[in-house]
N, C-alpha and C. Protein backbone atom coordinates (compact mmCIF):
# COMPACT_ATOMS: atom_id res chain seq x y z
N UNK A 1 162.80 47.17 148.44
CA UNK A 1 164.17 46.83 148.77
C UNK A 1 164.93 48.12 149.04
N UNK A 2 165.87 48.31 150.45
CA UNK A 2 166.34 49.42 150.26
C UNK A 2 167.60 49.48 149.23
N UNK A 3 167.87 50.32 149.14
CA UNK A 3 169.08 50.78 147.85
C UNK A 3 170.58 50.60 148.81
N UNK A 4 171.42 50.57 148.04
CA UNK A 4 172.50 50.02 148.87
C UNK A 4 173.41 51.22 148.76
N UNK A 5 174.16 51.59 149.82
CA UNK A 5 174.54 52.98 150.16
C UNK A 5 175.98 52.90 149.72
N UNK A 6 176.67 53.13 148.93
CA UNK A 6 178.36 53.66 148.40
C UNK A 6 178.56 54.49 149.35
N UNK A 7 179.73 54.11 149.96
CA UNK A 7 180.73 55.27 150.47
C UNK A 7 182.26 55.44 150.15
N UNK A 8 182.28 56.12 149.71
CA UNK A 8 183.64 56.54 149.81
C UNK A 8 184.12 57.73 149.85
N UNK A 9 185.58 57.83 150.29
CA UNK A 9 185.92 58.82 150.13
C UNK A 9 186.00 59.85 149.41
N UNK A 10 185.42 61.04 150.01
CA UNK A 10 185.07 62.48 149.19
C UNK A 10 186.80 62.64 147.80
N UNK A 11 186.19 62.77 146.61
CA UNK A 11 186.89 62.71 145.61
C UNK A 11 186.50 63.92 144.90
N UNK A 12 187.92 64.57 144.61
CA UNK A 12 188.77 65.58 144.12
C UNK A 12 188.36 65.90 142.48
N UNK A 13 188.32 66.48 141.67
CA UNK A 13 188.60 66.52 140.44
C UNK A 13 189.84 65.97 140.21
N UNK A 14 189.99 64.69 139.17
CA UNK A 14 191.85 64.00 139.17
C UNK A 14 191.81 63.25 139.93
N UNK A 15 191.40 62.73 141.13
CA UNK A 15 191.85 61.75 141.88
C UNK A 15 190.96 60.97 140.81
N UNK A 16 192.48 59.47 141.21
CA UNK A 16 192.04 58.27 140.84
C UNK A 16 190.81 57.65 141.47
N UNK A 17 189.99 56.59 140.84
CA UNK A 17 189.02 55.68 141.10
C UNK A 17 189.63 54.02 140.99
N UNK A 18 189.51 53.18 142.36
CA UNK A 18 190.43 51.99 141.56
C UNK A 18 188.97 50.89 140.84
N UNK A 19 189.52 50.22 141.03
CA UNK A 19 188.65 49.09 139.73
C UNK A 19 187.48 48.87 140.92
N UNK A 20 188.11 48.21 142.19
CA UNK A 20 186.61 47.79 143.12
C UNK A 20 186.16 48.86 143.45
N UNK A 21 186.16 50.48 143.37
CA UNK A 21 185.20 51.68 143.85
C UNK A 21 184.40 50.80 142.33
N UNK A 22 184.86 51.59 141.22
CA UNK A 22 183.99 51.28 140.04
C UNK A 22 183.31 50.00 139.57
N UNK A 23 184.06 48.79 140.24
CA UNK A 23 182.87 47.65 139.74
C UNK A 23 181.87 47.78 140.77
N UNK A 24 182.29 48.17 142.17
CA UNK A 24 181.00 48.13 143.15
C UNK A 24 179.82 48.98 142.71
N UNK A 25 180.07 50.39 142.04
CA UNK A 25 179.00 51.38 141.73
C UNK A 25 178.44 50.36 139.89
N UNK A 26 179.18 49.72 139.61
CA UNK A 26 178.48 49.37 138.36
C UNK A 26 177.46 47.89 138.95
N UNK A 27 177.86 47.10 140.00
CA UNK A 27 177.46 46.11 140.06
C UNK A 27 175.97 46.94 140.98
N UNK A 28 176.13 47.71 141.55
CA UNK A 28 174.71 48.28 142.56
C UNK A 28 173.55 48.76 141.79
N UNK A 29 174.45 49.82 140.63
CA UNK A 29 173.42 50.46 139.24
C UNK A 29 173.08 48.99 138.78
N UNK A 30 173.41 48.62 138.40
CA UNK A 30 172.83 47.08 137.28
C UNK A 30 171.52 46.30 138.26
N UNK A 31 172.09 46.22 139.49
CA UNK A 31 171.12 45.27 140.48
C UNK A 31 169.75 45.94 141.23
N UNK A 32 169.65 47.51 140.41
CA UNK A 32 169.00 48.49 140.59
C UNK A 32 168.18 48.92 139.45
N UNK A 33 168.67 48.58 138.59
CA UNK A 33 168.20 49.20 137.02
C UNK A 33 166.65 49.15 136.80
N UNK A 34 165.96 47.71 137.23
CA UNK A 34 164.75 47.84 137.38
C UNK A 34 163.96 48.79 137.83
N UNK A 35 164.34 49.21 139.01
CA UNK A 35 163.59 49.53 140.19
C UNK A 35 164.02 51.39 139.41
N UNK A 36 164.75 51.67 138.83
CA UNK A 36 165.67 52.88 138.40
C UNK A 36 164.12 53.16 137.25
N UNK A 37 164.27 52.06 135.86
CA UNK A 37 163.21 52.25 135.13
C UNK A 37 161.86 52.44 135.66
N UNK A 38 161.63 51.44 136.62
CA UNK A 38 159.83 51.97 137.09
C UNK A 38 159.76 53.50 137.70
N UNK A 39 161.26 54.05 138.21
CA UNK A 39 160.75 54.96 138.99
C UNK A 39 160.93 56.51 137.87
N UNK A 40 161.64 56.10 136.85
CA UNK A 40 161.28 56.97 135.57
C UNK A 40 160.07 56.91 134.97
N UNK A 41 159.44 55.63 134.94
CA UNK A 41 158.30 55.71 134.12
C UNK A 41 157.22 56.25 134.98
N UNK A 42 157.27 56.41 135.99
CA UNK A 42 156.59 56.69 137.35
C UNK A 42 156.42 58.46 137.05
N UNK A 43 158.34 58.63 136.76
CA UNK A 43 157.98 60.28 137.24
C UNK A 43 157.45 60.84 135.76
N UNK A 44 157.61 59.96 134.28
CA UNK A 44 156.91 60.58 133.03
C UNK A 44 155.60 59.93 133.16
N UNK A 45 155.08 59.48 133.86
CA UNK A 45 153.56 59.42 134.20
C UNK A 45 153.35 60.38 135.04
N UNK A 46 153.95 61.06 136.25
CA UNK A 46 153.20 61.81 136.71
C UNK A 46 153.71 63.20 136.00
N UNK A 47 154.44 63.36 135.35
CA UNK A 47 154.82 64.75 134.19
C UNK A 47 153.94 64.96 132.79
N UNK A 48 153.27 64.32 132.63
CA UNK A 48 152.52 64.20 131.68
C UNK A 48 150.79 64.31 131.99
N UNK A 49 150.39 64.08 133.24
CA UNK A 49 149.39 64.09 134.02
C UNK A 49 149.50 65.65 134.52
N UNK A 50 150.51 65.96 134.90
CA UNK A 50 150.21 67.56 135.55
C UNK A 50 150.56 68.13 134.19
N UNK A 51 151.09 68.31 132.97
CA UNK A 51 150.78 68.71 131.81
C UNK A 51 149.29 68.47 131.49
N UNK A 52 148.65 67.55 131.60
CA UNK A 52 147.32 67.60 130.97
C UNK A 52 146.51 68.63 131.70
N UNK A 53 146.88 68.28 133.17
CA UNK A 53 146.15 69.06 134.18
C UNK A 53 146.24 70.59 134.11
N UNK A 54 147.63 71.00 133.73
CA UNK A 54 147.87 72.13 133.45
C UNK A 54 147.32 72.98 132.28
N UNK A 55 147.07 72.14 131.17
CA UNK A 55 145.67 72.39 130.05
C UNK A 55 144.86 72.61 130.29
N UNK A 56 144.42 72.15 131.38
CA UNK A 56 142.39 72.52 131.50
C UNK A 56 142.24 74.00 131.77
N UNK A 57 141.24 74.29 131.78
CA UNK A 57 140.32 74.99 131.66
C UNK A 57 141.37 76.25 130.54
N UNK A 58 141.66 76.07 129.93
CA UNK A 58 141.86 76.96 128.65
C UNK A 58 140.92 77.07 127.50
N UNK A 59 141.60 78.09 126.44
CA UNK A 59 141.35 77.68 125.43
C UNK A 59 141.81 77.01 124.39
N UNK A 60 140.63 76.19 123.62
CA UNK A 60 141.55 75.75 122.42
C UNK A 60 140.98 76.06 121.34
N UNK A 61 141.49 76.80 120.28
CA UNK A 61 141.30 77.12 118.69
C UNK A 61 140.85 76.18 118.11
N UNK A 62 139.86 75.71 117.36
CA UNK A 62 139.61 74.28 116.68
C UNK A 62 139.67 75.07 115.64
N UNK A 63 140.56 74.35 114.36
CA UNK A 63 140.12 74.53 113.16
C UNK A 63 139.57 74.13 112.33
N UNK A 64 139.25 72.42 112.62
CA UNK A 64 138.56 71.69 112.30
C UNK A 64 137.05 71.34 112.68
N UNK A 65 136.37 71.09 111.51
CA UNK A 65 134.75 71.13 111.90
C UNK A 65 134.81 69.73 112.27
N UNK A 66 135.41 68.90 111.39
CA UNK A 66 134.82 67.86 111.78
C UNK A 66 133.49 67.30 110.40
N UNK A 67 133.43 66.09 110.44
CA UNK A 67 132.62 65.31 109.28
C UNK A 67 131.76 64.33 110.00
N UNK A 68 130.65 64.10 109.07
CA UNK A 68 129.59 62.86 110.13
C UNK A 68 130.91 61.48 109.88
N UNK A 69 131.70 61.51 109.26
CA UNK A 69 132.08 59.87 109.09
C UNK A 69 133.34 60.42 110.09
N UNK A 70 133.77 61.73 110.55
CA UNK A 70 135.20 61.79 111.04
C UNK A 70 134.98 62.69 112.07
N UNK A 71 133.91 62.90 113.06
CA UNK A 71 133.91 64.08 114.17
C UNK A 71 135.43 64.61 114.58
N UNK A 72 135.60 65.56 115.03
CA UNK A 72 136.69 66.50 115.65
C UNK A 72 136.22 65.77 116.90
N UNK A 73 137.50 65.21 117.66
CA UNK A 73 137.08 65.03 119.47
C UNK A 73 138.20 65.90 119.92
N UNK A 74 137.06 66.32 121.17
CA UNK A 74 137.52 67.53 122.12
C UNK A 74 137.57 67.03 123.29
N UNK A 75 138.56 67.37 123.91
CA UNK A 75 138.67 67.26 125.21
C UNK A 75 137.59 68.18 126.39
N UNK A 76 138.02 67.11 127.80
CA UNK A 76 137.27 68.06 128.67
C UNK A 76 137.64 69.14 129.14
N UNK A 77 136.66 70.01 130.06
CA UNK A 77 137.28 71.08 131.00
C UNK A 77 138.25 72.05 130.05
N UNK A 78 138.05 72.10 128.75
CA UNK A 78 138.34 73.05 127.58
C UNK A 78 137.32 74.49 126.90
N UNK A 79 137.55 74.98 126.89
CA UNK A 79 136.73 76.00 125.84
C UNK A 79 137.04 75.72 124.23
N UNK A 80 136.32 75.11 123.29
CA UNK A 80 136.79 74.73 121.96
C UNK A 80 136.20 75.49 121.36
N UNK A 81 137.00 76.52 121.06
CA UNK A 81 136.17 77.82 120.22
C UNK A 81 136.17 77.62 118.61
N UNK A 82 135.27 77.73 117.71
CA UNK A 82 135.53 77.59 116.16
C UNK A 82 135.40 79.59 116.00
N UNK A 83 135.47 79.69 114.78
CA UNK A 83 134.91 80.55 114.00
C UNK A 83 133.43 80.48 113.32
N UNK A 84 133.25 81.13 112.38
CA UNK A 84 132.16 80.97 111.57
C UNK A 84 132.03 79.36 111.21
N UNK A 85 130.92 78.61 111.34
CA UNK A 85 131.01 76.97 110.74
C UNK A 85 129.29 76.89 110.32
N UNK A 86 129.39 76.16 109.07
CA UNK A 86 128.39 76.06 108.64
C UNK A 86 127.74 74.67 108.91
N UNK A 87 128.75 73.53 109.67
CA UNK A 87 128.05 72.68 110.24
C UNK A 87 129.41 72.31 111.31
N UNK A 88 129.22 71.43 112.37
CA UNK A 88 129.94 70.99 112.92
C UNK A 88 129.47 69.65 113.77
N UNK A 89 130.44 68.90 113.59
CA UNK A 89 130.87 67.03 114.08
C UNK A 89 131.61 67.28 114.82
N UNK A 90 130.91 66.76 116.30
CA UNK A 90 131.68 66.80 117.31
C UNK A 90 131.60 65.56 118.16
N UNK A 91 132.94 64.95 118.40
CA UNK A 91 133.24 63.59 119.72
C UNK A 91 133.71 63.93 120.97
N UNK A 92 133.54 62.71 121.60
CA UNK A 92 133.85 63.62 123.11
C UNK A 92 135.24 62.89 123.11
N UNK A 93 136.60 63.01 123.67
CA UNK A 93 137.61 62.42 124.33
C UNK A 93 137.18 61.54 125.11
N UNK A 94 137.97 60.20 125.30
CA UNK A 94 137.64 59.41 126.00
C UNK A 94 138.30 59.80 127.36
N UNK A 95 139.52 60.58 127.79
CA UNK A 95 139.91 60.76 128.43
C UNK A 95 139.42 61.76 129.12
N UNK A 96 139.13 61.36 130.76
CA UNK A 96 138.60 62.52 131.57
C UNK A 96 139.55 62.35 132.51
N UNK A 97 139.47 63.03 133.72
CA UNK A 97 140.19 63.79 134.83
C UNK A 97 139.18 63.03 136.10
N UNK A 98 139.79 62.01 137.03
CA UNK A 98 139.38 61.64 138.15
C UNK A 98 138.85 62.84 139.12
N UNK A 99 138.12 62.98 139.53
CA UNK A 99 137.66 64.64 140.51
C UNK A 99 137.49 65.55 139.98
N UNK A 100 137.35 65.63 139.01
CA UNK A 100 137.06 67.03 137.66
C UNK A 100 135.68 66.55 137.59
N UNK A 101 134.96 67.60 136.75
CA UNK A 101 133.92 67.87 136.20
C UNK A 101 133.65 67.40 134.93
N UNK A 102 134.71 67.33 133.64
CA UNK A 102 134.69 66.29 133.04
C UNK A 102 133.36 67.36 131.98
N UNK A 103 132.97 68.92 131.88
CA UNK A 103 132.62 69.74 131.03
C UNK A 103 133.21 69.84 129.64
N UNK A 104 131.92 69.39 128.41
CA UNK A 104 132.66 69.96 126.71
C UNK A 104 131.66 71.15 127.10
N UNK A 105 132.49 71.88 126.45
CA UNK A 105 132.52 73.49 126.02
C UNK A 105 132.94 73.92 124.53
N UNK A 106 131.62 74.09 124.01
CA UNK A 106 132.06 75.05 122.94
C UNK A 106 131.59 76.36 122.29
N UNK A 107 132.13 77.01 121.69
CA UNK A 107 131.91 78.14 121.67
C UNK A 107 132.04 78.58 119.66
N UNK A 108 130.41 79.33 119.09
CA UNK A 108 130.47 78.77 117.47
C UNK A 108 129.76 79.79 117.13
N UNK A 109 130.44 80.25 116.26
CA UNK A 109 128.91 81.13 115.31
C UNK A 109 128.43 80.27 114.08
N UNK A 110 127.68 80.57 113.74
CA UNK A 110 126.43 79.57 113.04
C UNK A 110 127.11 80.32 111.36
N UNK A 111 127.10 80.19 110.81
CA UNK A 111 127.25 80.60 109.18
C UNK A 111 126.01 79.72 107.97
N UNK A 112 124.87 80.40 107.61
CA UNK A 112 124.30 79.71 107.19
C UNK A 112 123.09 79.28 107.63
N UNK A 113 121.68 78.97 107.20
CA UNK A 113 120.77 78.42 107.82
C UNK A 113 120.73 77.01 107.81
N UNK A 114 121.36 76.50 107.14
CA UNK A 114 120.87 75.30 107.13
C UNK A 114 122.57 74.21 108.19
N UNK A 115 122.80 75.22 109.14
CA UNK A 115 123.48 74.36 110.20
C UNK A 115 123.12 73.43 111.08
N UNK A 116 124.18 72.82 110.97
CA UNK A 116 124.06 71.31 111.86
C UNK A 116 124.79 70.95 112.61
N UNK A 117 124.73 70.61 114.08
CA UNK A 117 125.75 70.34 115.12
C UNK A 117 124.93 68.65 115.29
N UNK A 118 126.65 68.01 115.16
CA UNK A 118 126.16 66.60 116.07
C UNK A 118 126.69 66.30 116.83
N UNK A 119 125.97 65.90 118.01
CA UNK A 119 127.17 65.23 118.88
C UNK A 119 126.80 64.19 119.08
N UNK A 120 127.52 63.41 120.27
CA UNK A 120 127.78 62.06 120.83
C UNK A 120 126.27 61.61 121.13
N UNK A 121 125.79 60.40 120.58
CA UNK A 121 124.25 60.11 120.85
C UNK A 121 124.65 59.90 122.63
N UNK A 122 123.41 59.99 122.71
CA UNK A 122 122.86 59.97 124.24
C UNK A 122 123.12 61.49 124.78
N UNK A 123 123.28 62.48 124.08
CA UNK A 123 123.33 63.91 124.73
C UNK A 123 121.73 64.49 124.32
N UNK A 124 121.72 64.98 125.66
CA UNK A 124 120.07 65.53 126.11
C UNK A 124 119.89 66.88 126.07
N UNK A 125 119.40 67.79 125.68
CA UNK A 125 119.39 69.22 125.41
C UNK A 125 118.22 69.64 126.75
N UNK A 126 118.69 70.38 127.40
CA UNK A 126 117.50 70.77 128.43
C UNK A 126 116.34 71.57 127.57
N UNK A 127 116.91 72.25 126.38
CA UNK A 127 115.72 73.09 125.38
C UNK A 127 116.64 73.21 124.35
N UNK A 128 115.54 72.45 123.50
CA UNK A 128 116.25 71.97 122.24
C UNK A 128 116.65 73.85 121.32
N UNK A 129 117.90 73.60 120.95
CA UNK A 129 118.49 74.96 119.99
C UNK A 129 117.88 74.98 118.95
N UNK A 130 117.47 76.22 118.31
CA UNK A 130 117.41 76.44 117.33
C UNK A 130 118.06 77.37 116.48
N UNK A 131 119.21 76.74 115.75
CA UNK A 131 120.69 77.89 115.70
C UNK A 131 119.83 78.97 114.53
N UNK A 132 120.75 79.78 114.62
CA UNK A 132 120.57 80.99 113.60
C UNK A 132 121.51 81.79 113.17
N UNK A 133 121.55 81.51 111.91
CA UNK A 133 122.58 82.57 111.19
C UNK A 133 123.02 83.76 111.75
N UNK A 134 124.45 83.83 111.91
CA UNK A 134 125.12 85.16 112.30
C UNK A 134 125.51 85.04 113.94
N UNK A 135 124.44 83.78 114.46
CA UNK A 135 124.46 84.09 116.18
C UNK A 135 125.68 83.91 116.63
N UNK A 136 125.84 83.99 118.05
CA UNK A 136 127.37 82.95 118.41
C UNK A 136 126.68 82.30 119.71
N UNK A 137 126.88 81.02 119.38
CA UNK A 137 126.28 80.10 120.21
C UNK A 137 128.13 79.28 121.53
N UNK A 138 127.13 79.15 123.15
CA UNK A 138 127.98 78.64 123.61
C UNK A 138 127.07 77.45 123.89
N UNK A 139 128.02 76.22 124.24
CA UNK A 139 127.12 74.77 124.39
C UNK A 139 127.91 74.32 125.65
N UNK A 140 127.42 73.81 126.71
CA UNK A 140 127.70 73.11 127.67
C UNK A 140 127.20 72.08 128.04
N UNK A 141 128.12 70.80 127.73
CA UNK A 141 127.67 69.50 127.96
C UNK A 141 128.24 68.63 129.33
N UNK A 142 127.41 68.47 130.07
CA UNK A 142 128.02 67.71 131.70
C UNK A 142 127.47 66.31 131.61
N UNK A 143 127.64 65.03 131.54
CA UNK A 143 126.89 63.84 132.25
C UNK A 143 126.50 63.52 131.48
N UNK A 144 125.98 64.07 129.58
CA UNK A 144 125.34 63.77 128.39
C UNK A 144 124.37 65.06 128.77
N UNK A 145 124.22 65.96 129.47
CA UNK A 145 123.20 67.00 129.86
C UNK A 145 123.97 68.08 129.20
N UNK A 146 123.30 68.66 127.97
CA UNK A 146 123.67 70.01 127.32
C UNK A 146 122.67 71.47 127.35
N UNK A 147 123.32 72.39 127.86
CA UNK A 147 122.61 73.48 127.79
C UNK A 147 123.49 74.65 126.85
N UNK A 148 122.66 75.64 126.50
CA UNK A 148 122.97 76.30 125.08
C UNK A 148 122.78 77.72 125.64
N UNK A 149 123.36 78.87 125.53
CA UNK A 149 123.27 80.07 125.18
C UNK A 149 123.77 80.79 123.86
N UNK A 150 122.67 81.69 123.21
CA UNK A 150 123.18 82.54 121.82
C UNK A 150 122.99 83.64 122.17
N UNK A 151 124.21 84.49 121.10
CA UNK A 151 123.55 85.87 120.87
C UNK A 151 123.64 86.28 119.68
N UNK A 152 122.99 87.26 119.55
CA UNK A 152 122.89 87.82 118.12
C UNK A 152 124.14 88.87 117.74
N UNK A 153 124.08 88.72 116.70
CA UNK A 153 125.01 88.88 115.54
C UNK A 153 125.36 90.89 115.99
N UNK A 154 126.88 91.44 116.53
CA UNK A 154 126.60 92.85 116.53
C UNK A 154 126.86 93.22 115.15
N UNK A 155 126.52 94.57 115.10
CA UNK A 155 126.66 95.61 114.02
C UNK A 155 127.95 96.57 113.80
């Protein structure tokens, strides 16, 4: 529907407004209000979408490991760096990015031998890890397809 066009005369700071300028602009806003709300919810949908978008490919600090009954979920197209973790529970976000790549990334040093990373069943290791104390391990998971690089611990 097009919007209905007010005219009037160019107004002053102080000049009067009579009652039909002002019921006409209240009766047009009101018979508009709909169309007013969708096109707000429109523009905090697309402000919130280029905020997310504007997140990717950063980093994010995790401080949380995460538990087998409570995984930490991470988003995509992130770097989720921990510190030292002696095990870590990890979920994926359900939310991905239409035309993205839709990459978990994380980045961990191992504390401990007897560490444990889990993730989301159905993830496939191209060569299964074998973590090691002190290392710092990066993990890249695409499609349920995870590949792993470590290094050893400097001096």
């Amino acid at each position: 529907m097009a919007a209905e066009k007010l005219t009037y005369a160019t107004k002053r700071a102080g000049d009067p407004w009579t009652h039909q300028e002002v019921n006409s602009i209240k009766l047009t806003v009101n018979e508009h209000a709909d169309e007013l709300d969708d096109l707000n919810e429109s523009v905090e949908t697309i402000g919130n979408t280029v905020t997310a978008l504007n997140g990717m490919n950063t980093v994010v600090q995790q401080a949380e490991a995460g538990t087998e009954q409570s995984p930490v979920t991470i988003m995509p197209n992130r770097l989720n760096r921990w510190g030292m973790v002696q095990s870590l529970y990890v979920a994926f976000s359900q939310m991905t990015y239409m035309g993205k790549r839709n990459e978990y990334c994380l980045r961990f040093t191992v504390n401990g031998d007897n560490f444990t990373l889990s993730l989301p069943s159905g993830v496939r290791w191209m060569e299964e890890p074998d973590f090691e104390n002190g290392w710092t391990y990066e993990v890249s998971i695409e499609n349920n397809l995870a590949l792993f690089a470590g290094w050893e611990p400097t001096t």
